[in-house]
Protein backbone atom coordinates (compact mmCIF):
# COMPACT_ATOMS: atom_id res chain seq x y z
CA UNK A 1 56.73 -189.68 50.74
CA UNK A 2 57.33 -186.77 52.84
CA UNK A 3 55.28 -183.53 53.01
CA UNK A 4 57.82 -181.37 50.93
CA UNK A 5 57.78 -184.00 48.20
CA UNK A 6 54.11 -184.31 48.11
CA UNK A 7 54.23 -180.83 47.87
CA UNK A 8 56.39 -180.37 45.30
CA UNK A 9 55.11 -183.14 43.64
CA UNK A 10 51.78 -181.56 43.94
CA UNK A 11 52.98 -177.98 42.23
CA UNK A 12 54.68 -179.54 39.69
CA UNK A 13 51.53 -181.64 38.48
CA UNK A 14 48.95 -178.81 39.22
CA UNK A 15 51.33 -176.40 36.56
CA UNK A 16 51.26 -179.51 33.78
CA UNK A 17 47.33 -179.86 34.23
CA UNK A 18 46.32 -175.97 34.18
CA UNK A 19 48.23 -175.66 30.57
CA UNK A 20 45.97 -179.14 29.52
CA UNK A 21 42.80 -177.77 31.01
CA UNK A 22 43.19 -173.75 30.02
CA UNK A 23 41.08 -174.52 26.98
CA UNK A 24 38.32 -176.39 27.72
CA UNK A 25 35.22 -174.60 26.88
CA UNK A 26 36.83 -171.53 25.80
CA UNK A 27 35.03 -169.40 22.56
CA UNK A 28 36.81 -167.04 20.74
CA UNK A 29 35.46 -163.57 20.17
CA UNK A 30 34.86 -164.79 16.44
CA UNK A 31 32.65 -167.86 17.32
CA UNK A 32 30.80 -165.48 19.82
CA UNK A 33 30.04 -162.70 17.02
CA UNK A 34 31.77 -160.00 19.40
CA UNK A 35 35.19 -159.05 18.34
CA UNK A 36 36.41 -156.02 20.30
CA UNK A 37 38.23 -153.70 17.69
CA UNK A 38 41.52 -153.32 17.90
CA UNK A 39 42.03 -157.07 19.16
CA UNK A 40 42.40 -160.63 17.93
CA UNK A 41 39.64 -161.94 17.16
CA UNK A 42 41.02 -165.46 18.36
CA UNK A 43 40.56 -163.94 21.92
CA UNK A 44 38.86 -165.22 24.63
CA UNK A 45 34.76 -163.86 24.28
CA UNK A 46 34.75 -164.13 28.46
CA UNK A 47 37.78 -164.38 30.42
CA UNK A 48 36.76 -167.27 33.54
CA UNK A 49 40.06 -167.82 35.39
CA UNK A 50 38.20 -168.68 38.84
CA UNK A 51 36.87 -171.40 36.92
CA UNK A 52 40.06 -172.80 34.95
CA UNK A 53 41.77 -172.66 38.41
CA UNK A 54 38.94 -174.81 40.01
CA UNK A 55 38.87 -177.27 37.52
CA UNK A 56 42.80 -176.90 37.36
CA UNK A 57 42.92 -178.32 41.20
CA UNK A 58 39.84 -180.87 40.97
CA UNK A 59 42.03 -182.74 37.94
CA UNK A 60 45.61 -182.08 39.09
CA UNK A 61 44.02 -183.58 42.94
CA UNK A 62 42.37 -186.31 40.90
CA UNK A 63 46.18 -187.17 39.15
CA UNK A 64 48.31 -186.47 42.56
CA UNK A 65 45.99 -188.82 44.44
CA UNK A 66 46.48 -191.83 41.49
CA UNK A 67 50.35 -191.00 41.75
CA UNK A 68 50.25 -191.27 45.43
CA UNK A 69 48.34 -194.26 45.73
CA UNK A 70 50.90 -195.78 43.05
CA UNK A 71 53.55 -194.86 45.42
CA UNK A 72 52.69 -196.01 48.61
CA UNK A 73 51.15 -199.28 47.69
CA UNK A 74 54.32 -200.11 45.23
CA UNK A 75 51.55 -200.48 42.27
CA UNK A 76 54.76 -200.01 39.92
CA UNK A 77 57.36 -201.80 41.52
CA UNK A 78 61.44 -200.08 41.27
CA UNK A 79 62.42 -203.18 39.70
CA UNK A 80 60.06 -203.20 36.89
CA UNK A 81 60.97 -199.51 36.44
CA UNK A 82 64.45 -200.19 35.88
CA UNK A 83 63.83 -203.34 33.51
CA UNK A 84 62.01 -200.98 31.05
CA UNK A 85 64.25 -198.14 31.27
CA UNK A 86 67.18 -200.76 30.74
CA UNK A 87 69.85 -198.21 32.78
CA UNK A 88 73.37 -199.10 32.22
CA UNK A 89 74.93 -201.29 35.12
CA UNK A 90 78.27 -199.99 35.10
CA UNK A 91 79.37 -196.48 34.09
């Protein structure tokens, strides 16, 4: 796998985990008892972004690095691949 790819590859994965991992831990303004008026009270009580990204790159490191490893020691081999997605031989 080349550098761009892994790059790429990278971005793409670190995007997909950030939506998964945006609400772990987060309380609403109702379940902390201090709704701000004028907004929902299904807000965010404390906004930590620092810490969603952190944990956003620890997991979507954590998921590159099993992909990669997949990859480069052919864990899922190409011709298993293409017995399970059953691709048409001919077009």
């Amino acid at each position: 796998m080349s550098i761009t790819t892994g790059l790429a590859i990278y971005f793409i994965t670190w995007w997909i985990v950030l939506f998964a991992v945006l609400p772990w831990g987060v309380r609403s303004q109702s379940e902390a008892g201090e709704v701000v008026p004028g907004s929902d009270p299904g807000a965010p009580a404390a906004h930590r972004v620092g810490r969603m990204l952190l944990m956003t790159t620890i997991v979507a490191s954590i998921v590159f690095g099993l992909m990669a490893a997949a990859y480069e020691f052919d864990l899922i081999p190409f011709d298993y691949l293409m017995s399970v997605t059953n691709p048409p031989s001919t077009w």
